[in-house]
C-alpha atoms as a PDB file:
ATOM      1  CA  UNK A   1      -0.060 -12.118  -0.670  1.00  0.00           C
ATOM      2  CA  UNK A   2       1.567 -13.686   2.620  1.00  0.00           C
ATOM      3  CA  UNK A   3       0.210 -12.130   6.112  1.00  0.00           C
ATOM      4  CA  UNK A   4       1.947 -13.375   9.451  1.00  0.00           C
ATOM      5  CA  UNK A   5       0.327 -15.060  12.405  1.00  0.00           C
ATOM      6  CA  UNK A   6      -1.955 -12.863  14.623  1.00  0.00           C
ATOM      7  CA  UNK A   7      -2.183  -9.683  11.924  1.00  0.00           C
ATOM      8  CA  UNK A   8      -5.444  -7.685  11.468  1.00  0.00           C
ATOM      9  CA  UNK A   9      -6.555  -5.729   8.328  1.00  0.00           C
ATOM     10  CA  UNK A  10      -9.006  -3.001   9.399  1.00  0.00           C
ATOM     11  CA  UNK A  11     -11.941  -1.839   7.058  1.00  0.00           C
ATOM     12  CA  UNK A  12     -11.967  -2.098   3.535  1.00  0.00           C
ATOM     13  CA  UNK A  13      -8.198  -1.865   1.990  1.00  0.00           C
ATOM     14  CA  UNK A  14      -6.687  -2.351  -0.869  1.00  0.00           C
ATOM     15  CA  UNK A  15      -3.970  -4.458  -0.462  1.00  0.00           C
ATOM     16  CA  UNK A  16      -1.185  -4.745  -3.487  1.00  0.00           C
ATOM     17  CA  UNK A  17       0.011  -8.115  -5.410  1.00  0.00           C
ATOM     18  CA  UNK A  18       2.622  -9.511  -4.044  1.00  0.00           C
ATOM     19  CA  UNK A  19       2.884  -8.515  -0.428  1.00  0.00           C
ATOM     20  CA  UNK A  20       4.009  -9.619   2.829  1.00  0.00           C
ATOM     21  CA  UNK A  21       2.683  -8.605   6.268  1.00  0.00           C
ATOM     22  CA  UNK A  22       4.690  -9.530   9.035  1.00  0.00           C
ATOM     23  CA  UNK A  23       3.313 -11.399  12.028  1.00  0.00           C
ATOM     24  CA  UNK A  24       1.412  -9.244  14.843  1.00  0.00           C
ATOM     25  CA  UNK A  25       0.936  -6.211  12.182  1.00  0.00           C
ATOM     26  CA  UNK A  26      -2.413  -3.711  11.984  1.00  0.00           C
ATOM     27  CA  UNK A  27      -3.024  -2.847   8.472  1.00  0.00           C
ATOM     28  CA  UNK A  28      -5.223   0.274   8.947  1.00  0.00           C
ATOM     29  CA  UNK A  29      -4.407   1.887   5.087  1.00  0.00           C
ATOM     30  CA  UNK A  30      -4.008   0.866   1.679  1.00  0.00           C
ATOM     31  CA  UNK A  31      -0.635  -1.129   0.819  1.00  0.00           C
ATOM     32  CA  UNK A  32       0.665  -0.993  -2.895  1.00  0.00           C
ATOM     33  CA  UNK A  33       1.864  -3.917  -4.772  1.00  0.00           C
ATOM     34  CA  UNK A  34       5.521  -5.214  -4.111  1.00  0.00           C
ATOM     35  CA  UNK A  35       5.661  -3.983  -0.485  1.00  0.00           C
ATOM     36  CA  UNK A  36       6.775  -5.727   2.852  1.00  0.00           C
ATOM     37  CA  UNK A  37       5.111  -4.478   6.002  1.00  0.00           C
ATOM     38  CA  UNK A  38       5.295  -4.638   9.959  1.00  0.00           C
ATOM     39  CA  UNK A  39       3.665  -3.111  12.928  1.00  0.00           C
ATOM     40  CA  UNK A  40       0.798  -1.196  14.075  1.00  0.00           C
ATOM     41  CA  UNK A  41       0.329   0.479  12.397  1.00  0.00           C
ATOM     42  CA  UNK A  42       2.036  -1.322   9.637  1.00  0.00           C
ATOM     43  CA  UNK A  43       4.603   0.644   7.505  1.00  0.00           C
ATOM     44  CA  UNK A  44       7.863  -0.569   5.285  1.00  0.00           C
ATOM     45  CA  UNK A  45       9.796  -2.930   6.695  1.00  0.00           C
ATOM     46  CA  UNK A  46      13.018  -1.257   6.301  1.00  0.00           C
ATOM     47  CA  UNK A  47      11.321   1.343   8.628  1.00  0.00           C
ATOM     48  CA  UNK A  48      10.229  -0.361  10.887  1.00  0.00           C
ATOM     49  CA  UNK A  49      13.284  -2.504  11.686  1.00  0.00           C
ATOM     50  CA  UNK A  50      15.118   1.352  11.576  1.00  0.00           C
ATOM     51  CA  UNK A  51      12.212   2.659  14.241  1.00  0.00           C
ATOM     52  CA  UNK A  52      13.015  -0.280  16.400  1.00  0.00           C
ATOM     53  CA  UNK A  53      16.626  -0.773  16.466  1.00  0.00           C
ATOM     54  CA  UNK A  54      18.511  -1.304  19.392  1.00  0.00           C
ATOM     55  CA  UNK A  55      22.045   0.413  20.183  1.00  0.00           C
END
């Protein structure tokens, strides 16, 4: 497991093998194994870069 800088895991999760949390991320549910996440609240990377692209 890798976590970023400044990231917070709320409560008692269950966090996969082999993940990554991205810097600045809330973890608020359960992450399965093999993921990458980012943002609050933290969901699949490939979504959130998606959510937050700019035109």
């Amino acid at each position: 497991m890798q976590i970023g800088g400044q990231s917070g895991i709320s409560g008692h999760l269950k966090i996969g093998n082999n993940v990554q949390i991205g810097g600045g991320s809330g973890v608020i549910k359960d992450i399965p194994d093999n993921s990458k996440v980012m943002g609050y609240p933290a969901k699949d990377l490939r979504d959130f870069l998606k959510d937050n692209k700019k035109n």
